[in-house]
Structure formats: C-alpha cells, structure tokens
PDB file of N, CA and C in Angstrom:
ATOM      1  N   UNK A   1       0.676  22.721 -25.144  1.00  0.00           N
ATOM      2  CA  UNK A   1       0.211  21.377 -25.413  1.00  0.00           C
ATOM      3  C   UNK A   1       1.171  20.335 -24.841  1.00  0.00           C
ATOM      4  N   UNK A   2       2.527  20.167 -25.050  1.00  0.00           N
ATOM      5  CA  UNK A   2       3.461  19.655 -24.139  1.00  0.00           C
ATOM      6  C   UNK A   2       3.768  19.026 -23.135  1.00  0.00           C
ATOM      7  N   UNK A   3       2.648  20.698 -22.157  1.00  0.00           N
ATOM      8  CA  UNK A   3       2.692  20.262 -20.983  1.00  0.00           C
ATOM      9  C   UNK A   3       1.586  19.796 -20.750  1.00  0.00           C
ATOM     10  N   UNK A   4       0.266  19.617 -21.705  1.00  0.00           N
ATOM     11  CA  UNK A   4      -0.073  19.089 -20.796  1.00  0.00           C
ATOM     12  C   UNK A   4       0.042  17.758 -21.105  1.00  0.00           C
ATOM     13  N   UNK A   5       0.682  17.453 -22.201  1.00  0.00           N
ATOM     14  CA  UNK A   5       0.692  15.535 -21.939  1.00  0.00           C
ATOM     15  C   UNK A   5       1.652  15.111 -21.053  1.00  0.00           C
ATOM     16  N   UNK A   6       2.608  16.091 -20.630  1.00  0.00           N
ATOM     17  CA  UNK A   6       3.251  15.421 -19.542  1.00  0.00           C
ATOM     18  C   UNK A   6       2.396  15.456 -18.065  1.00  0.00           C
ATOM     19  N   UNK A   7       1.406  16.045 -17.932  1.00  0.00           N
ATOM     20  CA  UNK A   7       1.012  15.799 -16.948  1.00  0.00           C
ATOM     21  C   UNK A   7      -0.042  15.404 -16.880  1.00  0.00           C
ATOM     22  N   UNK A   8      -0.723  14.802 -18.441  1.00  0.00           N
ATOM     23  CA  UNK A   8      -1.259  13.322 -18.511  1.00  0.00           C
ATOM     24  C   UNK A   8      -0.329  12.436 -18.029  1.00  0.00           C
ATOM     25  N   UNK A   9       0.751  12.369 -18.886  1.00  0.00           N
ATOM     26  CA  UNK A   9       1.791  11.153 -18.578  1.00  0.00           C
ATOM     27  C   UNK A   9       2.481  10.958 -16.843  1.00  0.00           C
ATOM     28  N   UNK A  10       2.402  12.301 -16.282  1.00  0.00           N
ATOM     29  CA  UNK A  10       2.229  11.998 -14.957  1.00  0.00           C
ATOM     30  C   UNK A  10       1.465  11.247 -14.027  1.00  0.00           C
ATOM     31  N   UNK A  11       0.134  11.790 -14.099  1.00  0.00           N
ATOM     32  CA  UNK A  11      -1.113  11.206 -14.040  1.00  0.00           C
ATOM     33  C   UNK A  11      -1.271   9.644 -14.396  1.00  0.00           C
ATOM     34  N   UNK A  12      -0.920   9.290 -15.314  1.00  0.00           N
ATOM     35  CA  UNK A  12      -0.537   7.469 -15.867  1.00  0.00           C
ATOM     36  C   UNK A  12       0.026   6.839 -14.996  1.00  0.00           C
ATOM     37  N   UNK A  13       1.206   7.608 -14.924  1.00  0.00           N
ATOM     38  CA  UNK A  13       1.871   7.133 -13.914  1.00  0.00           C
ATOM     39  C   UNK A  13       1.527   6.907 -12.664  1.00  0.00           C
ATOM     40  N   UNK A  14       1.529   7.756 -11.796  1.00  0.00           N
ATOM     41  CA  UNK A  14       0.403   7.564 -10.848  1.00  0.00           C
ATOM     42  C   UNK A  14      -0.631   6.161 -10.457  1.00  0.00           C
ATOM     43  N   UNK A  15      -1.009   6.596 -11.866  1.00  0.00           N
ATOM     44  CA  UNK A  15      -2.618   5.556 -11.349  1.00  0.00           C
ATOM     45  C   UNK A  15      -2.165   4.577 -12.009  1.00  0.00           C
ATOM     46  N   UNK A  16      -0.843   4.010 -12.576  1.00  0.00           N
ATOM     47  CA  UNK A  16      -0.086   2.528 -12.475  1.00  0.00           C
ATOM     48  C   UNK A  16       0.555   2.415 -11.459  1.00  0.00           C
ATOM     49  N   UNK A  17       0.992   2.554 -10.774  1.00  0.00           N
ATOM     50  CA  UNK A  17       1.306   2.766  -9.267  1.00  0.00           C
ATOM     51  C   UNK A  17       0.640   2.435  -8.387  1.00  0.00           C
ATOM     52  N   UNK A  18      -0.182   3.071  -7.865  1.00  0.00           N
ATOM     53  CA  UNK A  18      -1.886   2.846  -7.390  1.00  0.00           C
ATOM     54  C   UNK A  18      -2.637   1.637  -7.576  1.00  0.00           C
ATOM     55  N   UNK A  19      -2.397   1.331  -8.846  1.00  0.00           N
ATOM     56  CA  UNK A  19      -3.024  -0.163  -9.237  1.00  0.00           C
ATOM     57  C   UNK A  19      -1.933  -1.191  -8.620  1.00  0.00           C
ATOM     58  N   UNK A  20      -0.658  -0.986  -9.048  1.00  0.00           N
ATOM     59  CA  UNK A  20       0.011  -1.891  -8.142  1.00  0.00           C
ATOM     60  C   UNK A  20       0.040  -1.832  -6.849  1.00  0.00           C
ATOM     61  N   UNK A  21      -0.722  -0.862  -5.776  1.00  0.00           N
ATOM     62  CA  UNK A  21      -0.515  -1.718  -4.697  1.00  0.00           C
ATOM     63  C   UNK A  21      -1.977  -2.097  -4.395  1.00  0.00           C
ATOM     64  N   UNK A  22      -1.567  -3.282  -2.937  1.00  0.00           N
ATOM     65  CA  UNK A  22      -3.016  -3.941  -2.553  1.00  0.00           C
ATOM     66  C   UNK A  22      -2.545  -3.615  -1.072  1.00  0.00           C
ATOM     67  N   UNK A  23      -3.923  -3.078  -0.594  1.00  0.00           N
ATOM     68  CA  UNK A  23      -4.752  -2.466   0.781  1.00  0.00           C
ATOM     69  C   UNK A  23      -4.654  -3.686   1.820  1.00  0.00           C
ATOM     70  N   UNK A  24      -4.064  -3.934   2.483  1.00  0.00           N
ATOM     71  CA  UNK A  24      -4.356  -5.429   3.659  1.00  0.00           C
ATOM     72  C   UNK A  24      -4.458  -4.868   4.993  1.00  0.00           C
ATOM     73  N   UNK A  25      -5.003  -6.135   5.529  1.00  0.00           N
ATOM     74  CA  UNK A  25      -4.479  -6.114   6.761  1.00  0.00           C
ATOM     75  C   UNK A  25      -3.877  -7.067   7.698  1.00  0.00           C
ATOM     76  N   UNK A  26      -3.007  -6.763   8.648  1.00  0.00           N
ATOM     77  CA  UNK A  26      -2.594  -8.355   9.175  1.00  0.00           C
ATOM     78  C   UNK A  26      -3.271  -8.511  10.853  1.00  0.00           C
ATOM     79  N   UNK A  27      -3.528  -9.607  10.917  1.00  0.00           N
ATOM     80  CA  UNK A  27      -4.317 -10.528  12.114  1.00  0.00           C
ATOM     81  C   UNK A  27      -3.396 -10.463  13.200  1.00  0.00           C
ATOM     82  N   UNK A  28      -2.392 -10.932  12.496  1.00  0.00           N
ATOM     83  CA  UNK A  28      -1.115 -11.672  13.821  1.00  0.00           C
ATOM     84  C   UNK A  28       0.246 -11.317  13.025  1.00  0.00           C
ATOM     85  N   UNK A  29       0.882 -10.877  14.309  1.00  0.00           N
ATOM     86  CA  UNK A  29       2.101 -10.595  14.113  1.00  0.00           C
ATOM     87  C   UNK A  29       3.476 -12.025  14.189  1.00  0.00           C
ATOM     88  N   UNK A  30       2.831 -13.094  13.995  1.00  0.00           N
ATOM     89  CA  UNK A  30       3.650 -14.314  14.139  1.00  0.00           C
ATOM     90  C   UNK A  30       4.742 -14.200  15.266  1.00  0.00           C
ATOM     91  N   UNK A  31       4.034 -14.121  16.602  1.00  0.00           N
ATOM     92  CA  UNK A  31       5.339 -13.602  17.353  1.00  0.00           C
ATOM     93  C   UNK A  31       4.308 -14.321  18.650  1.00  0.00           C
ATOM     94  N   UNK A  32       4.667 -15.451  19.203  1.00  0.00           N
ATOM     95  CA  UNK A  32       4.009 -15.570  20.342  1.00  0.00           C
ATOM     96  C   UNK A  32       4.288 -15.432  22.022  1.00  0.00           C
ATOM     97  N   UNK A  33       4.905 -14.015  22.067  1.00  0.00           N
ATOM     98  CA  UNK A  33       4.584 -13.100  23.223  1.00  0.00           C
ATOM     99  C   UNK A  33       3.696 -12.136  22.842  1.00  0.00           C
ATOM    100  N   UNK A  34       3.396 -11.791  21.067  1.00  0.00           N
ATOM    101  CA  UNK A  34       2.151 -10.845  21.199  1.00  0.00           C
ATOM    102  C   UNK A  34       1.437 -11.035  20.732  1.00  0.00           C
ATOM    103  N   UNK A  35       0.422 -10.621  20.878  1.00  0.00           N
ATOM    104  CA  UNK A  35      -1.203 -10.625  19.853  1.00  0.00           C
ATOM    105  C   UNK A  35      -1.788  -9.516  19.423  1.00  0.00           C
ATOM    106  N   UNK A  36      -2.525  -9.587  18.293  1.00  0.00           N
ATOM    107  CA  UNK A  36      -2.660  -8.231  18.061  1.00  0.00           C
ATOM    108  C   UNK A  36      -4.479  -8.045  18.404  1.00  0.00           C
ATOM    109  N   UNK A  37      -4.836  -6.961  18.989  1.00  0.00           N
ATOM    110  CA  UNK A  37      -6.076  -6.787  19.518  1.00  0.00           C
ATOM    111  C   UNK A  37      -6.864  -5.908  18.452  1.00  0.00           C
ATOM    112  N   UNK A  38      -6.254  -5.328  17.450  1.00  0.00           N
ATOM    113  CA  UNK A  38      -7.298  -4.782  16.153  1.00  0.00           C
ATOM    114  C   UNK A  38      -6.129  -5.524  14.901  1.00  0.00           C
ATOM    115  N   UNK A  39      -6.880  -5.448  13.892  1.00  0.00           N
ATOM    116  CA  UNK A  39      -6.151  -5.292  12.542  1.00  0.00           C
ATOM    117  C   UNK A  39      -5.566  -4.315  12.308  1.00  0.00           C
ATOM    118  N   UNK A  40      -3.892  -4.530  11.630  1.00  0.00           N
ATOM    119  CA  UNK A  40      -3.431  -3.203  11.298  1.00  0.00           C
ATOM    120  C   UNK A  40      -3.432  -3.109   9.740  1.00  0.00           C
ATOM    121  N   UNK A  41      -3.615  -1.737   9.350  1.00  0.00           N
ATOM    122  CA  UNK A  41      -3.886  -1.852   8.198  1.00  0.00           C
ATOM    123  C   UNK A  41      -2.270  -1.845   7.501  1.00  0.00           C
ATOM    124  N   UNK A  42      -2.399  -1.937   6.362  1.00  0.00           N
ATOM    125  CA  UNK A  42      -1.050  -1.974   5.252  1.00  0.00           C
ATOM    126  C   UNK A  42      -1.251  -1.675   4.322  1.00  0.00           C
ATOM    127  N   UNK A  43      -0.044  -1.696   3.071  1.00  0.00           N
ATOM    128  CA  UNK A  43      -0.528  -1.622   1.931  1.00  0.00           C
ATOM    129  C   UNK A  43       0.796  -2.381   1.219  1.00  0.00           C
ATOM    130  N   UNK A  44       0.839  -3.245   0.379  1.00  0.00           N
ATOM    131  CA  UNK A  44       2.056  -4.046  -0.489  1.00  0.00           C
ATOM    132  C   UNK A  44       1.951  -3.225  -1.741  1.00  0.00           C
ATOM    133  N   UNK A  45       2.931  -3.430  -2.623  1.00  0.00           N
ATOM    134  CA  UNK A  45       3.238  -2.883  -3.822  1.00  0.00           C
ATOM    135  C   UNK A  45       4.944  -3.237  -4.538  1.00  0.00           C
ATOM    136  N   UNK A  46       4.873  -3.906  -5.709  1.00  0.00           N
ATOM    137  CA  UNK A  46       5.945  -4.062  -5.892  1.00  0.00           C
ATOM    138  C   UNK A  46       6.702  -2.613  -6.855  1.00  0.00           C
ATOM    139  N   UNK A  47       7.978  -2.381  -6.481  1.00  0.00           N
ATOM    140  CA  UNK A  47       8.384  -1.372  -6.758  1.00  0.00           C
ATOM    141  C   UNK A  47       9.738  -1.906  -8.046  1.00  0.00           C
ATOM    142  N   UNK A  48       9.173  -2.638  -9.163  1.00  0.00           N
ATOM    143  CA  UNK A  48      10.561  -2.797 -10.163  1.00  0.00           C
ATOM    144  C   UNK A  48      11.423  -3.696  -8.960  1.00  0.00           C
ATOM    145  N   UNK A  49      11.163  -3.615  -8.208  1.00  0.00           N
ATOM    146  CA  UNK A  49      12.690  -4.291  -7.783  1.00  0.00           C
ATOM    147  C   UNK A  49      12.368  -5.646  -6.477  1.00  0.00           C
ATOM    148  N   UNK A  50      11.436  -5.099  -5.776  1.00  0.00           N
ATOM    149  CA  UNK A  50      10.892  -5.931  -4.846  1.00  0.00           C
ATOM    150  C   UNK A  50       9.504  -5.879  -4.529  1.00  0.00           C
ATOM    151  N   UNK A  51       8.945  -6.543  -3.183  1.00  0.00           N
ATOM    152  CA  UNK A  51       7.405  -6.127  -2.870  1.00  0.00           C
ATOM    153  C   UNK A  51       7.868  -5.375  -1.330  1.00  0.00           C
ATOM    154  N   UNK A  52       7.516  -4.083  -1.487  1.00  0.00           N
ATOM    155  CA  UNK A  52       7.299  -3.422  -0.161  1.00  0.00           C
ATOM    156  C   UNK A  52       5.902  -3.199   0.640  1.00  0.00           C
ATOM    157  N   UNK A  53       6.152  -3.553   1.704  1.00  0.00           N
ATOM    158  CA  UNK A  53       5.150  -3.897   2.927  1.00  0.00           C
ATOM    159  C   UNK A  53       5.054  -2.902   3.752  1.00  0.00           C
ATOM    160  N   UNK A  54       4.353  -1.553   3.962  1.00  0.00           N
ATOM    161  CA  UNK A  54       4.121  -0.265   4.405  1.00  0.00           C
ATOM    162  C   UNK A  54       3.058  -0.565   5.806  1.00  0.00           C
ATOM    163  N   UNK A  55       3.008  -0.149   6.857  1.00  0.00           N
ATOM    164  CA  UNK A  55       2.300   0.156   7.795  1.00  0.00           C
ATOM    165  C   UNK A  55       2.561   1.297   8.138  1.00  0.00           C
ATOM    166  N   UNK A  56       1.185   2.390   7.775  1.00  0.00           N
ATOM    167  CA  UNK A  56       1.119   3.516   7.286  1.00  0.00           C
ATOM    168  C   UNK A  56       1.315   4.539   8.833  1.00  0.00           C
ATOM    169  N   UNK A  57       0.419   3.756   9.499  1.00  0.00           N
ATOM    170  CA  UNK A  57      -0.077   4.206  10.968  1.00  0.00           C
ATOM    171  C   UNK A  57       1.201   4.412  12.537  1.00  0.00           C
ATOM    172  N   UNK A  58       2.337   3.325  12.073  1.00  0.00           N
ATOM    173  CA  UNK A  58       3.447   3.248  13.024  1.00  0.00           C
ATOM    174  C   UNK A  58       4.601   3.864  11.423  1.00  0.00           C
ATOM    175  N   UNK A  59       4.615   4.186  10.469  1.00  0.00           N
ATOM    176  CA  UNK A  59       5.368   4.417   9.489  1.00  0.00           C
ATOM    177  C   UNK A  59       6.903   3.249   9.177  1.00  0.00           C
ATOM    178  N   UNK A  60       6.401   2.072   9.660  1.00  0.00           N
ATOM    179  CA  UNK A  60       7.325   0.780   9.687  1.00  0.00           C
ATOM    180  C   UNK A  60       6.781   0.261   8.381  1.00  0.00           C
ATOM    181  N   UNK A  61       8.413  -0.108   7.894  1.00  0.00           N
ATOM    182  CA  UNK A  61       8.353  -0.679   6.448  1.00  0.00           C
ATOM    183  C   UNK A  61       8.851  -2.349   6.516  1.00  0.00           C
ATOM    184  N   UNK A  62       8.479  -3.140   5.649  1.00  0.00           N
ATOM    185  CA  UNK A  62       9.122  -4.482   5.462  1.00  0.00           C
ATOM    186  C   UNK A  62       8.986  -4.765   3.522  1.00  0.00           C
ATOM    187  N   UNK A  63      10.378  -5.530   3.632  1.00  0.00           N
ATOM    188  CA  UNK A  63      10.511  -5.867   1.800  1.00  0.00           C
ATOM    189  C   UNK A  63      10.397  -7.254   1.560  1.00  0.00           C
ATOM    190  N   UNK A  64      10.593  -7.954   0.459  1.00  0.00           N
ATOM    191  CA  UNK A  64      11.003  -9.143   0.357  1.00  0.00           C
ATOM    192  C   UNK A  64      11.080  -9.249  -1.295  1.00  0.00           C
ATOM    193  N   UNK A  65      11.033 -10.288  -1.492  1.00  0.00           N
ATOM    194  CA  UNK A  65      11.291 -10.997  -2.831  1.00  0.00           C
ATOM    195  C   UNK A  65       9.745 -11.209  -3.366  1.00  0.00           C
ATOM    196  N   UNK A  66       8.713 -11.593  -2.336  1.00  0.00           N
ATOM    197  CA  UNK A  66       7.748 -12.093  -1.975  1.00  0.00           C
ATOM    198  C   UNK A  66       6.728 -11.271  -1.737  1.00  0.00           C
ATOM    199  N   UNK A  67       5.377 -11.400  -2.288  1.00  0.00           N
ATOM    200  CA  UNK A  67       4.695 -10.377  -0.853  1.00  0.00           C
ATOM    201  C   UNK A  67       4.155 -10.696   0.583  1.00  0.00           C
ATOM    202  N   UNK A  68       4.503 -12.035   0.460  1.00  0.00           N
ATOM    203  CA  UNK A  68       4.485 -12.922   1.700  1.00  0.00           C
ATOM    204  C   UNK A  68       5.345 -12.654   2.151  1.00  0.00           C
ATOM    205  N   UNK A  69       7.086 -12.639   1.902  1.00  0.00           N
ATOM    206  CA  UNK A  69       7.957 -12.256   2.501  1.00  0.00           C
ATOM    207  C   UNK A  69       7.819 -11.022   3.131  1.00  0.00           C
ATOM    208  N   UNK A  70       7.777  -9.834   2.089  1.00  0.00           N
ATOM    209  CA  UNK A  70       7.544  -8.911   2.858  1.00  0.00           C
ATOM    210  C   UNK A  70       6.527  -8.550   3.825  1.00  0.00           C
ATOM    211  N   UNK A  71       5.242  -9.028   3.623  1.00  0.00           N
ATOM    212  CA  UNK A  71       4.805  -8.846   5.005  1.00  0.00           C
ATOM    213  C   UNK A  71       5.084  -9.460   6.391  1.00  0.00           C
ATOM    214  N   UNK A  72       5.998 -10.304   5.847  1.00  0.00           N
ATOM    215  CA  UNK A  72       6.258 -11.177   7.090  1.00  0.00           C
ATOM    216  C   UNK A  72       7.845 -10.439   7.338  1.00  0.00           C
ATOM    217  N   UNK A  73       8.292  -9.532   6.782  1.00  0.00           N
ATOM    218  CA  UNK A  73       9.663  -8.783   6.817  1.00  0.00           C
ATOM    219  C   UNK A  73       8.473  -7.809   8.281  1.00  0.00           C
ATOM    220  N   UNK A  74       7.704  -6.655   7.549  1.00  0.00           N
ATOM    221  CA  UNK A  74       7.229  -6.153   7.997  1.00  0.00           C
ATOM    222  C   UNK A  74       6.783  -6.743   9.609  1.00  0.00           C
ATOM    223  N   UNK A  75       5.764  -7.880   9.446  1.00  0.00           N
ATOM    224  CA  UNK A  75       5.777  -8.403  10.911  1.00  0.00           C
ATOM    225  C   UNK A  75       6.728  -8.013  11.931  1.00  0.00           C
ATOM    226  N   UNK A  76       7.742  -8.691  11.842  1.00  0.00           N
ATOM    227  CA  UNK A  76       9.049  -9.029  11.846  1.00  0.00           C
ATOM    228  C   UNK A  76       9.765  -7.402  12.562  1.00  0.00           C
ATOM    229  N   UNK A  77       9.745  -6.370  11.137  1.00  0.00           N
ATOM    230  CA  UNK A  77       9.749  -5.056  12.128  1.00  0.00           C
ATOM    231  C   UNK A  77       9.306  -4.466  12.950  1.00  0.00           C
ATOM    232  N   UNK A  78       7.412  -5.139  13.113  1.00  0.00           N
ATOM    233  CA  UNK A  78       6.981  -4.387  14.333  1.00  0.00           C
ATOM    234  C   UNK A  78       7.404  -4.590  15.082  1.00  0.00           C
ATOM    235  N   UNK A  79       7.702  -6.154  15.528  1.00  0.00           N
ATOM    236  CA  UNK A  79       7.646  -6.878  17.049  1.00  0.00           C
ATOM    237  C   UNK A  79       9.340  -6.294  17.725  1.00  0.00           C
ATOM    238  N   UNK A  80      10.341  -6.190  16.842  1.00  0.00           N
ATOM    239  CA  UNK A  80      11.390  -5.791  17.246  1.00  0.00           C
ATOM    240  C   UNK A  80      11.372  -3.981  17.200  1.00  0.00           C
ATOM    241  N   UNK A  81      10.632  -3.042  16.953  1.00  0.00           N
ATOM    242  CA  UNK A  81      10.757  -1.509  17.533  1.00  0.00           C
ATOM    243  C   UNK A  81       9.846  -1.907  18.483  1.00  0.00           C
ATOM    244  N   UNK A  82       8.519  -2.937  18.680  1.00  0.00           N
ATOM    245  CA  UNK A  82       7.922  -2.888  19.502  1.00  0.00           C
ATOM    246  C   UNK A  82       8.835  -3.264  21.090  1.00  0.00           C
ATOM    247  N   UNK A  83       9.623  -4.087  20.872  1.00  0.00           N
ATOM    248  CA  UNK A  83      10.486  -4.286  22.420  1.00  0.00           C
ATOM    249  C   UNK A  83      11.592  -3.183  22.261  1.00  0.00           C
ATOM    250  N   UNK A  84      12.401  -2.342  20.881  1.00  0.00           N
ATOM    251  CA  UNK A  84      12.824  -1.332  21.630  1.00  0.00           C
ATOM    252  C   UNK A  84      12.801  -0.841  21.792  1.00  0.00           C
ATOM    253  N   UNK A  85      11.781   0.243  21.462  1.00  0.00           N
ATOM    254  CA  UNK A  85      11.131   1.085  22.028  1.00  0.00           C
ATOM    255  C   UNK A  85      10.675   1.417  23.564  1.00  0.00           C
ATOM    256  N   UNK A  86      10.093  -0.054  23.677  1.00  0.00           N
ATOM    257  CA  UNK A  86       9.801  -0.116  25.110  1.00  0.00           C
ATOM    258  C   UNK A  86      10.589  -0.050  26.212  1.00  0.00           C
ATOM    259  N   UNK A  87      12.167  -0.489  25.750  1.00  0.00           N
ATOM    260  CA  UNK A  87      13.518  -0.195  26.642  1.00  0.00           C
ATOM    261  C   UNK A  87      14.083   0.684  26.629  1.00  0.00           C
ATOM    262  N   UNK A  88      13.738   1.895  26.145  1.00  0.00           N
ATOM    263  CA  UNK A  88      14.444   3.231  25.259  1.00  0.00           C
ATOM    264  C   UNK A  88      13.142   4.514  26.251  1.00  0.00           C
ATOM    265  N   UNK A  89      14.330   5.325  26.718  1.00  0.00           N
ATOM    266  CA  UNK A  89      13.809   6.792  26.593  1.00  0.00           C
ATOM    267  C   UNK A  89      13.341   7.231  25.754  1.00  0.00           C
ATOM    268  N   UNK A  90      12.049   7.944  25.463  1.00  0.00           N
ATOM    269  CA  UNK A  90      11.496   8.373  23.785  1.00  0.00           C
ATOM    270  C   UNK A  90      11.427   9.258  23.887  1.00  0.00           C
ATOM    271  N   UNK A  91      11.083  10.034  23.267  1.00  0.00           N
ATOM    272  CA  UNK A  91      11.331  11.677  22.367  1.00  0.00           C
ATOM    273  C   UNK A  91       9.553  11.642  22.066  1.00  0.00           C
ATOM    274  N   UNK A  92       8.922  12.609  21.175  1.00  0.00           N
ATOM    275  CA  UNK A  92       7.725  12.710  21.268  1.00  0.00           C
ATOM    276  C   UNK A  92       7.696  12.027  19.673  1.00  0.00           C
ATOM    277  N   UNK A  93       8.253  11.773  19.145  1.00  0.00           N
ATOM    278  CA  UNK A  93       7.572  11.235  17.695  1.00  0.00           C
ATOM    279  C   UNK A  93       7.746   9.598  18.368  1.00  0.00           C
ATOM    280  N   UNK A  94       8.714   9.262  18.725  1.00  0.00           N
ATOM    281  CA  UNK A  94       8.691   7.825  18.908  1.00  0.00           C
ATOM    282  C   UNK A  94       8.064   7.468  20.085  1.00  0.00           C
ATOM    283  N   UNK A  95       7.210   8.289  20.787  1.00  0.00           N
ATOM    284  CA  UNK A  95       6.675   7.777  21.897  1.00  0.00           C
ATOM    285  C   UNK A  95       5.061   7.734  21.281  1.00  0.00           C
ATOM    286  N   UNK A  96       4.839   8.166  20.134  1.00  0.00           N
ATOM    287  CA  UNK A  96       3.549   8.223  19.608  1.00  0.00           C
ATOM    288  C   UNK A  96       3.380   6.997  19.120  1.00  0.00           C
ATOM    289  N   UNK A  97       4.380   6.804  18.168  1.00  0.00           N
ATOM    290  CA  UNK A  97       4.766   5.382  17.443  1.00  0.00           C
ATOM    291  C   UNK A  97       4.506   4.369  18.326  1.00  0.00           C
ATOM    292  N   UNK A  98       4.836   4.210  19.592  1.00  0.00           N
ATOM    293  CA  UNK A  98       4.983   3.321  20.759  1.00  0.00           C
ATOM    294  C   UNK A  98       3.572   3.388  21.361  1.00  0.00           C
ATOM    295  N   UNK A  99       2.792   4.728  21.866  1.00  0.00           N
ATOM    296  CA  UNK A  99       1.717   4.451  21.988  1.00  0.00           C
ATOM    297  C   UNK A  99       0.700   3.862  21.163  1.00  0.00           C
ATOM    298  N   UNK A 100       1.145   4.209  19.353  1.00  0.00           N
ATOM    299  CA  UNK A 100      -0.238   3.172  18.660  1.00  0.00           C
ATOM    300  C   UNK A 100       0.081   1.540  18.811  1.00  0.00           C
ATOM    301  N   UNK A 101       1.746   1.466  18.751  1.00  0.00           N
ATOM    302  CA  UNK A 101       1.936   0.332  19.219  1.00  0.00           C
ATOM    303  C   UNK A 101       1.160  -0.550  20.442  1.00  0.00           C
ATOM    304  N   UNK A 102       1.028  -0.010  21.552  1.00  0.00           N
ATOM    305  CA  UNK A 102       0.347  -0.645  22.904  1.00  0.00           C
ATOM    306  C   UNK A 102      -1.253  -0.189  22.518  1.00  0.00           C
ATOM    307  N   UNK A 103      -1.435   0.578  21.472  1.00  0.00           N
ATOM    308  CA  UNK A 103      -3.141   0.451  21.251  1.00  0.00           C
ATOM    309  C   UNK A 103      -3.515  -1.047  20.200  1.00  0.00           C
ATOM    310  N   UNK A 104      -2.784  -1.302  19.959  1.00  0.00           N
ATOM    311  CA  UNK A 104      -2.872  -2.601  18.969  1.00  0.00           C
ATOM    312  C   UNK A 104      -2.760  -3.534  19.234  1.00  0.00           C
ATOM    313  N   UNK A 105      -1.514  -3.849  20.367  1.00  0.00           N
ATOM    314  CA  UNK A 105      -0.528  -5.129  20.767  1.00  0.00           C
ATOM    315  C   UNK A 105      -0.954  -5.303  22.109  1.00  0.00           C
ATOM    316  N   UNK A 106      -0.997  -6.654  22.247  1.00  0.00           N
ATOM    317  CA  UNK A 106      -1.301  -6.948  23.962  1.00  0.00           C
ATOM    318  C   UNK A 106      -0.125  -8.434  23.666  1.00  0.00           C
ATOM    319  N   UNK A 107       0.892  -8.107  25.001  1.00  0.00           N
ATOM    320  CA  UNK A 107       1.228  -9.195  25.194  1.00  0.00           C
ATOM    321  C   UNK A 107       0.956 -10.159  25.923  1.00  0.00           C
ATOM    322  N   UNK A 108       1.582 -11.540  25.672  1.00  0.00           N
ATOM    323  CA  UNK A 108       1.001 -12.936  26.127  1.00  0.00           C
ATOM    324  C   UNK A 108       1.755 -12.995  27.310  1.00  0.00           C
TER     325      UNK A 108
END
C-alpha cells in the first residue's frame, strides 16, 4: 500500500509540473540580421527558482526572472550558437543542431 501512494504522489507531482509549463512559440528572434521562416516551438515553466525557456528541437535553453526574460534569454541563445556554429568545424550532433538551425533562419 505504501508504494503505491508514493507513486500516486509521484504521479502529482508530475502533473504539477506539466501544469506549470506553457507550450509557445516564437515569431522572431529579435535579431535583425535574421528572420525566422517557421515558428519555433518552446515550452516556459517556472522551476521554484526561475522561468526556463526550452527549445526542444535545437535542445537550446534560456532563463530569466521573467518569462519574457527568459524567452528573450532563449532568443538571445539561438542567434549566438546560430553564428557559432556557422564558424566552427562540426561533429555530427552539432551539425544537426545547425542544420535545423538554417531550416528555420534566413538571414537579412
């Protein structure tokens, strides 16, 4: 019996978690050398301590105080792996990263 309320109480957990975050997406990367040619998706969630800003698809994170901040932290991280990446020899995980990058991003 024990166990299984702990893994009710797991389960709780969980799906308070879950409820705290919200699904987005962003338009523009506030960066005008790029534009973005689809929506990328995200997800915010504050974690006890801050709001973290996840882009699930390039696995780039951004935080803040804010969840405005952090997505605009996040912004902020694409556009800078997006130029170094592009100056960098890549390996096969970060050249994947870099290709969803140029499936998304068109510069100005």
């Amino acid at each position: 019996m024990t166990e299984l309320l702990q893994k009710i109480d797991n389960i709780e957990q969980i799906l308070r978690k879950i409820e705290k975050r919200k699904n987005l997406f962003i338009h523009s990367l506030h960066d005008s050398r790029l534009e973005l040619n689809v929506p990328i998706p995200i997800s915010v969630e504050y974690d006890n301590y801050q709001f973290v800003a996840y882009a699930p698809d390039s696995d780039i994170y951004g935080s803040g105080d804010t969840e405005y901040e952090a997505i605009d932290d996040l912004r902020q991280s694409i556009v800078e792996l997006y130029f170094d990446l592009k100056n960098e020899k890549l390996g096969k995980d970060l050249q994947k990263i870099l290709d969803y990058l140029e499936s998304v991003i068109n510069k100005t």
